[in-house]
C-alpha atoms as a PDB file:
ATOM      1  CA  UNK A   1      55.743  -1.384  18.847  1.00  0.00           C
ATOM      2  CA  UNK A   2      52.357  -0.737  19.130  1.00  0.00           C
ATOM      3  CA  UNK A   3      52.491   2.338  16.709  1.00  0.00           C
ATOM      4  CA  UNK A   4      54.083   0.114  14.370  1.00  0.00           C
ATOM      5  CA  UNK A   5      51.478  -2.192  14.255  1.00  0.00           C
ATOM      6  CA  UNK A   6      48.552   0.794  13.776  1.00  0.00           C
ATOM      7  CA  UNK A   7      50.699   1.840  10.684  1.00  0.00           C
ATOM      8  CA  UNK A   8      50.924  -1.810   9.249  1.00  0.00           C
ATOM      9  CA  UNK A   9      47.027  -1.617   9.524  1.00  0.00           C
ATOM     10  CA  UNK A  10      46.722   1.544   7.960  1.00  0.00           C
ATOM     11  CA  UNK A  11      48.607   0.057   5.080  1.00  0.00           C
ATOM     12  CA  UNK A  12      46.897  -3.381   4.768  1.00  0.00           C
ATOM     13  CA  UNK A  13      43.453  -0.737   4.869  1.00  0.00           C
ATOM     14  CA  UNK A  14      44.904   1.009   1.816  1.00  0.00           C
ATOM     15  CA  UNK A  15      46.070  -1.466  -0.273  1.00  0.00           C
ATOM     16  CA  UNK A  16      42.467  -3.230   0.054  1.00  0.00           C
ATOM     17  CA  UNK A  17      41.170  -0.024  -0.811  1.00  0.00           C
ATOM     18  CA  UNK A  18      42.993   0.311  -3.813  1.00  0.00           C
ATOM     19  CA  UNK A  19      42.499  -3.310  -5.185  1.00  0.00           C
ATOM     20  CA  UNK A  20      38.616  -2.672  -4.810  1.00  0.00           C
ATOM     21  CA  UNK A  21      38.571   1.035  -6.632  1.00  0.00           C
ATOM     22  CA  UNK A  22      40.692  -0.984  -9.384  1.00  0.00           C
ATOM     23  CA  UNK A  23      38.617  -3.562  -9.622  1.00  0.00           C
ATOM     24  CA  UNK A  24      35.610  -1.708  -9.773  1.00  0.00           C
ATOM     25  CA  UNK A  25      36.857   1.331 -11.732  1.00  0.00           C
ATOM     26  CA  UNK A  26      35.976   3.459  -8.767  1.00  0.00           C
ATOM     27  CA  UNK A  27      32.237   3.621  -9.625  1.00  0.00           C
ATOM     28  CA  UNK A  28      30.462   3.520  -6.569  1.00  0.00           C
ATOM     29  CA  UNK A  29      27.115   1.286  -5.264  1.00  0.00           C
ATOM     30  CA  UNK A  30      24.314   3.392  -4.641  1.00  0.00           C
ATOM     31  CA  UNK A  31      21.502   2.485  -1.947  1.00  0.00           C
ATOM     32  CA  UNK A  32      18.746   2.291  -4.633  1.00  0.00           C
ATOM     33  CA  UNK A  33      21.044  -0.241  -6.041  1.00  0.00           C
ATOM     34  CA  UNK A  34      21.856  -2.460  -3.593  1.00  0.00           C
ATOM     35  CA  UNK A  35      18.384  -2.240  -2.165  1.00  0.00           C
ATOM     36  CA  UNK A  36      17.388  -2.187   1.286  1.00  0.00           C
ATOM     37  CA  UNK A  37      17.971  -6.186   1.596  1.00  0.00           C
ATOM     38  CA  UNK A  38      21.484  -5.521   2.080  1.00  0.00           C
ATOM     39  CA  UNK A  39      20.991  -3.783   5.571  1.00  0.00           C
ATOM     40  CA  UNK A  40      18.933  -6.250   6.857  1.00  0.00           C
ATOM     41  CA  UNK A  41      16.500  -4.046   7.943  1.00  0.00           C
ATOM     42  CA  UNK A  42      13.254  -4.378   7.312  1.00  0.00           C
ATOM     43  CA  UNK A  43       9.350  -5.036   8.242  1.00  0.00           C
ATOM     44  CA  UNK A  44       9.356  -8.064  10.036  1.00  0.00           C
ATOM     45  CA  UNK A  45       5.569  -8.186  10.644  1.00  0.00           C
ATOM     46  CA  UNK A  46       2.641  -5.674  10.172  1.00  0.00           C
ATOM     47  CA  UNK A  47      -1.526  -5.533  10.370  1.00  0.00           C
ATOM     48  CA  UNK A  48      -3.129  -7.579   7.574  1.00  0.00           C
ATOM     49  CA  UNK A  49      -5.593  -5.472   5.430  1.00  0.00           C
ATOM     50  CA  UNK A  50      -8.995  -5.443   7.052  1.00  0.00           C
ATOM     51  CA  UNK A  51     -12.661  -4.909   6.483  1.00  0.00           C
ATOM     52  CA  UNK A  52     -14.199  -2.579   9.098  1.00  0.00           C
ATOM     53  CA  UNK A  53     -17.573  -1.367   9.397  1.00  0.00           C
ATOM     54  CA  UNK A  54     -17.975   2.587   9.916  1.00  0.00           C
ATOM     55  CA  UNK A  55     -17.649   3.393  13.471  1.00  0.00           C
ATOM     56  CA  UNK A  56     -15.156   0.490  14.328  1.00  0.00           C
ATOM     57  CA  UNK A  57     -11.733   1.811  15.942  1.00  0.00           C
ATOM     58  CA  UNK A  58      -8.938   0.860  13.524  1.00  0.00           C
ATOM     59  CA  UNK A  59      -6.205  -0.438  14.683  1.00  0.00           C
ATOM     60  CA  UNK A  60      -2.517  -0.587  12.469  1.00  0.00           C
ATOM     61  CA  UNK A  61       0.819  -1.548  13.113  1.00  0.00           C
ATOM     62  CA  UNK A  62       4.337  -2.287  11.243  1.00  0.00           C
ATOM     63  CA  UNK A  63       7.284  -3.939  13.180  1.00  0.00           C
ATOM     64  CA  UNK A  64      10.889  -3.925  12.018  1.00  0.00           C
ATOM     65  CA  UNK A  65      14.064  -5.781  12.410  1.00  0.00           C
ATOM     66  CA  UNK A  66      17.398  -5.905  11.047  1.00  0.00           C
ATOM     67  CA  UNK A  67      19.226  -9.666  11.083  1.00  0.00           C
ATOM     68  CA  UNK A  68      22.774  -8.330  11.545  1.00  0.00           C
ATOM     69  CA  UNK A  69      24.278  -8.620  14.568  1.00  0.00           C
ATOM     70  CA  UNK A  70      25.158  -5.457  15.323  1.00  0.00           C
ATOM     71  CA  UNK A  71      22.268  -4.099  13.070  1.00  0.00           C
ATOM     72  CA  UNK A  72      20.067  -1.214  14.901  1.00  0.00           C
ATOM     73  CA  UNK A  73      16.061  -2.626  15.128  1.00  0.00           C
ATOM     74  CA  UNK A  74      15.113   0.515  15.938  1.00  0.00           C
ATOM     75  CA  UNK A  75      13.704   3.207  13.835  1.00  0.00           C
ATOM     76  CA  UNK A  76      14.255   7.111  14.105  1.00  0.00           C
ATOM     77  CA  UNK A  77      10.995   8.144  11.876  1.00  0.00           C
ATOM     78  CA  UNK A  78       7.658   6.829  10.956  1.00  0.00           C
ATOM     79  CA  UNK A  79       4.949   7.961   9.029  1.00  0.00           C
ATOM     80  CA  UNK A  80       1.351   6.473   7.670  1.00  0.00           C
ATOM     81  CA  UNK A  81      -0.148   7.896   4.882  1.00  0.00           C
ATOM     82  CA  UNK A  82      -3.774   6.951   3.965  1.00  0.00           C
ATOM     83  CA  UNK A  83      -3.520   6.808   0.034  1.00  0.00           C
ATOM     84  CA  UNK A  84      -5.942   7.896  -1.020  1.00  0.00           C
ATOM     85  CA  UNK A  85      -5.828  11.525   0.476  1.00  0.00           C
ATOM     86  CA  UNK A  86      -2.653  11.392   0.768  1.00  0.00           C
ATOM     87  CA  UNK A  87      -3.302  12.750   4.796  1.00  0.00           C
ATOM     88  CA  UNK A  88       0.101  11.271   6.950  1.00  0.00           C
ATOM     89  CA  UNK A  89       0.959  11.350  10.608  1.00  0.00           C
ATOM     90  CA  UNK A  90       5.175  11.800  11.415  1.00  0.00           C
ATOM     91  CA  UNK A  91       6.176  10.411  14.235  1.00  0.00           C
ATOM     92  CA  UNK A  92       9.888  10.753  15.265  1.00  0.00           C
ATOM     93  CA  UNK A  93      12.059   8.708  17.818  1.00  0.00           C
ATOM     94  CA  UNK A  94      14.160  11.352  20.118  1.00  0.00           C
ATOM     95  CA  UNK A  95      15.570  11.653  22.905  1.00  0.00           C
ATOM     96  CA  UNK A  96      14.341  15.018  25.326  1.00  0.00           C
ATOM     97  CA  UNK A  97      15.881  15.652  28.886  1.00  0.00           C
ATOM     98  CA  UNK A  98      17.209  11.852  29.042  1.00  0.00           C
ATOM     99  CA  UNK A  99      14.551  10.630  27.977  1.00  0.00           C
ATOM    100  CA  UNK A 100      13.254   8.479  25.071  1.00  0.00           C
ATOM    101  CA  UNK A 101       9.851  10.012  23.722  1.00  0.00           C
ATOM    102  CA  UNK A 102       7.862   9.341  20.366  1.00  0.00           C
ATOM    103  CA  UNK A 103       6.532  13.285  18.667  1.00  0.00           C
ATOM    104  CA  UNK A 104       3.371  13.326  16.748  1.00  0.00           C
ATOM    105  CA  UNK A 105       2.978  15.500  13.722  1.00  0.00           C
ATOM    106  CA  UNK A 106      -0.251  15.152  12.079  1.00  0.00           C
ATOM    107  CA  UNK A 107      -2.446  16.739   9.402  1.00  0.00           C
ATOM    108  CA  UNK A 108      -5.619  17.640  10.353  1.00  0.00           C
ATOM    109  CA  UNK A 109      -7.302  14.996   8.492  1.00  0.00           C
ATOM    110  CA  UNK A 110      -5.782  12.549  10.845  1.00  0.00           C
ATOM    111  CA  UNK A 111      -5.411  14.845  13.939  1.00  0.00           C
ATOM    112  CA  UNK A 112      -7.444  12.118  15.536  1.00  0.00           C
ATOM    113  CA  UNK A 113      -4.832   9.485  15.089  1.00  0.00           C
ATOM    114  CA  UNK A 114      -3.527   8.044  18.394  1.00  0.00           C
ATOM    115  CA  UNK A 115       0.318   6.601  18.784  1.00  0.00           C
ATOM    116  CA  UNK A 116       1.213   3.210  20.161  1.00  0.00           C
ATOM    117  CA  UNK A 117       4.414   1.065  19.681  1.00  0.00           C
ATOM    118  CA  UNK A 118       7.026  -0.054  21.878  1.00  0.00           C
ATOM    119  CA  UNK A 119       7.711   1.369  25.389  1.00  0.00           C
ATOM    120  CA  UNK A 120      10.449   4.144  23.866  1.00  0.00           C
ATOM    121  CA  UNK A 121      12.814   3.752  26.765  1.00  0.00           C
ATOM    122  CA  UNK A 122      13.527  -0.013  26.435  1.00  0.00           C
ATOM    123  CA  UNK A 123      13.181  -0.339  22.261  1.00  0.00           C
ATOM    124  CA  UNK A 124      11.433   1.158  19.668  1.00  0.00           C
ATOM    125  CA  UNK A 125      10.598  -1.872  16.357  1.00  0.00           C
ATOM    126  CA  UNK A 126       6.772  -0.899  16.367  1.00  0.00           C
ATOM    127  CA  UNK A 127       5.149   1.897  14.880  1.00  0.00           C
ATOM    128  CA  UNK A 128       1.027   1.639  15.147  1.00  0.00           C
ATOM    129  CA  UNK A 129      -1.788   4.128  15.313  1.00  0.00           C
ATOM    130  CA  UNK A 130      -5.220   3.829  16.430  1.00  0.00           C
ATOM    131  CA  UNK A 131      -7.997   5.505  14.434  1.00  0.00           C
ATOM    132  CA  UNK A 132     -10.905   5.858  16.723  1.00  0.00           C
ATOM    133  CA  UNK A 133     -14.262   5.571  14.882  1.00  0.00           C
ATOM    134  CA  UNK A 134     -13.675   5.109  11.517  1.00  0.00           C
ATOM    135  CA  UNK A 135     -15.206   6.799   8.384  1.00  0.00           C
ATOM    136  CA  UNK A 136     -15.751   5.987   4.845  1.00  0.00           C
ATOM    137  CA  UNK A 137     -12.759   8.554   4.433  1.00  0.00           C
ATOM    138  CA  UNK A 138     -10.540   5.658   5.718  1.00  0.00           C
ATOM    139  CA  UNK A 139     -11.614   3.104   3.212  1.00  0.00           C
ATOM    140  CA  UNK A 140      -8.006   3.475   1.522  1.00  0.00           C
ATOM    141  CA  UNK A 141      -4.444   1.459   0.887  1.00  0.00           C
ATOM    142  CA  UNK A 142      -2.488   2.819   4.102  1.00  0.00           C
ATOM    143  CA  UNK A 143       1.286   2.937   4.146  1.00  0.00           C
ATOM    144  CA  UNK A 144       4.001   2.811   6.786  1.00  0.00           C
ATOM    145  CA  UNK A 145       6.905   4.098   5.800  1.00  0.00           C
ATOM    146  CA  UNK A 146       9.822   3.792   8.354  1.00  0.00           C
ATOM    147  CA  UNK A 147      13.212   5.081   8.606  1.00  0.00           C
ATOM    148  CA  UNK A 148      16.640   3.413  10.295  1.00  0.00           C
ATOM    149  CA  UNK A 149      18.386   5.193  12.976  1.00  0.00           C
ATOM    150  CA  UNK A 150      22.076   5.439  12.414  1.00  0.00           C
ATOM    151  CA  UNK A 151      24.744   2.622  13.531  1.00  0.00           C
ATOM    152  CA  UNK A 152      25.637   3.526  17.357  1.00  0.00           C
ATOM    153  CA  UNK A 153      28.777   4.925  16.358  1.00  0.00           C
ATOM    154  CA  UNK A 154      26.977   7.806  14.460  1.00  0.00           C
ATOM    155  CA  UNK A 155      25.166   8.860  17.082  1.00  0.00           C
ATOM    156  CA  UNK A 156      22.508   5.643  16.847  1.00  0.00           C
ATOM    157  CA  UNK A 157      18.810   7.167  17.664  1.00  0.00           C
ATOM    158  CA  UNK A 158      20.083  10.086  19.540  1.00  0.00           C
ATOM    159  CA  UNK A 159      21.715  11.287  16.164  1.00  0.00           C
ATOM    160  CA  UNK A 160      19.093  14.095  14.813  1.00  0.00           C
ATOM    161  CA  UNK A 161      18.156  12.026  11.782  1.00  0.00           C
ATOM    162  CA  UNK A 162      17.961   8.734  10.822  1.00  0.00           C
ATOM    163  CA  UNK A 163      20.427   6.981   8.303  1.00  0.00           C
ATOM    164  CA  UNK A 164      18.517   7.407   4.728  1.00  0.00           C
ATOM    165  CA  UNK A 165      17.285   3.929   4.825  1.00  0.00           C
ATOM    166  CA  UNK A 166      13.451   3.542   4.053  1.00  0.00           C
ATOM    167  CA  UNK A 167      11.066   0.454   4.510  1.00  0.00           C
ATOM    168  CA  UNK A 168       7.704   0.231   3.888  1.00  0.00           C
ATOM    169  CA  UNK A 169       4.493  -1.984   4.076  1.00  0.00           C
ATOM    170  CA  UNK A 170       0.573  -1.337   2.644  1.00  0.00           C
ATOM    171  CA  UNK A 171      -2.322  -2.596   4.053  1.00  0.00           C
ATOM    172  CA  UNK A 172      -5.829  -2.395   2.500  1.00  0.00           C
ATOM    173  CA  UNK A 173      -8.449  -0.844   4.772  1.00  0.00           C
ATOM    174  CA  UNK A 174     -12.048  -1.913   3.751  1.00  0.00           C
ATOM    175  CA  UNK A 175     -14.810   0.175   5.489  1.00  0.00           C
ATOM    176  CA  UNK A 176     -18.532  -0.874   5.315  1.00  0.00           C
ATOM    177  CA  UNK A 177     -20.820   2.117   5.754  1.00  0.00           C
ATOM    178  CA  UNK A 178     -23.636   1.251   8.386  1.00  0.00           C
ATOM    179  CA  UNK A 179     -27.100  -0.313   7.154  1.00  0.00           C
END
C-alpha cells in the first residue's frame, strides 16, 4: 500500500511537471531574472556611510536575512572591496575539525583589516571588519558582497561553496586628513 501511494506521487509530480514545461514552452527562469528578491535573502541592515578623520579606526558591517521559513540566514562567503583600489578581504564560513571558523584572505593593501561578525558556532548573518587607523587611501565607496550557503539538504554551510546567490550593500567612507 504504501508503495502504491509513493508511485501515485511520482505521477501527480510528473504531470505538474509537464503542465508547467507546456505552459512555459520549457524556457527556463534564470537567477539574474528572477532577482535575488525571490530568495528572500538579503541585507537586512549595514553601517551608514561615514566621515572619519585620518587616524580614526573604521568600523563596517553588513547583516543578512532571508524571510522564508526554512530560508538559511547564514552566509558561506564575504568579501569588502574598497572601490576605489579595488583592494578586497575574502572571508569564508567553514567548518574545520567540528568546528565553525571564519578564514581571512586579504590583499596586502588591507592586510591590516581585522574580522568581526557573529560568534561562528551559534550563527553567522554579520560580516564586519575593523580598519585600525585609517588613511586617506580609505576615503572610498566600500562594498560587501555576500554569498548564501546552500539549503540544509545540500550540505547547508558545511557544503564547500555557497549556493550562487549574491547580495550586496555600499557605504561611502569620508576621511578628513588631519589639520
Amino acid at each position: 500500500m504504501k508503495e502504491d501511494w509513493a508511485y501515485i506521487e511520482m505521477g501527480i509530480f510528473h504531470l505538474i511537471l509537464l503542465i508547467f514545461i507546456t505552459f512555459t514552452n520549457g524556457s527556463t527562469i534564470s537567477r539574474d531574472e528572477v532577482g535575488s528578491s525571490f530568495y528572500d535573502f538579503h541585507i537586512a541592515d549595514h553601517t551608514p556611510d561615514q566621515v572619519l578623520s585620518e587616524g580614526q579606526k573604521l568600523t563596517l558591517s553588513c547583516r543578512v536575512k532571508s524571510d522564508l521559513i526554512d530560508g538559511n540566514d547564514d552566509w558561506k562567503t564575504c568579501r569588502w572591496t574598497r572601490i576605489s583600489d579595488g583592494a578586497s578581504c575574502l572571508f569564508e564560513y567553514k567548518k574545520e575539525n567540528g568546528e565553525w571558523i571564519i578564514e581571512k584572505f586579504c590583499e596586502k593593501k588591507l592586510d591590516d583589516v581585522v574580522y568581526f561578525g557573529s560568534d561562528p558556532n551559534l550563527e553567522n548573518h554579520i560580516c564586519g571588519i575593523d580598519k585600525m587607523g585609517a588613511t586617506q587611501d580609505d576615503n572610498s565607496d566600500w562594498k560587501c558582497t555576500i554569498e548564501e550557503c546552500k539549503l540544509p539538504p545540500l550540505g547547508g554551510c558545511s557544503a564547500r561553496n555557497g549556493n550562487g546567490n549574491y547580495v550586496d550593500a555600499t557605504m561611502n567612507v569620508k576621511i578628513n586628513p588631519q589639520p
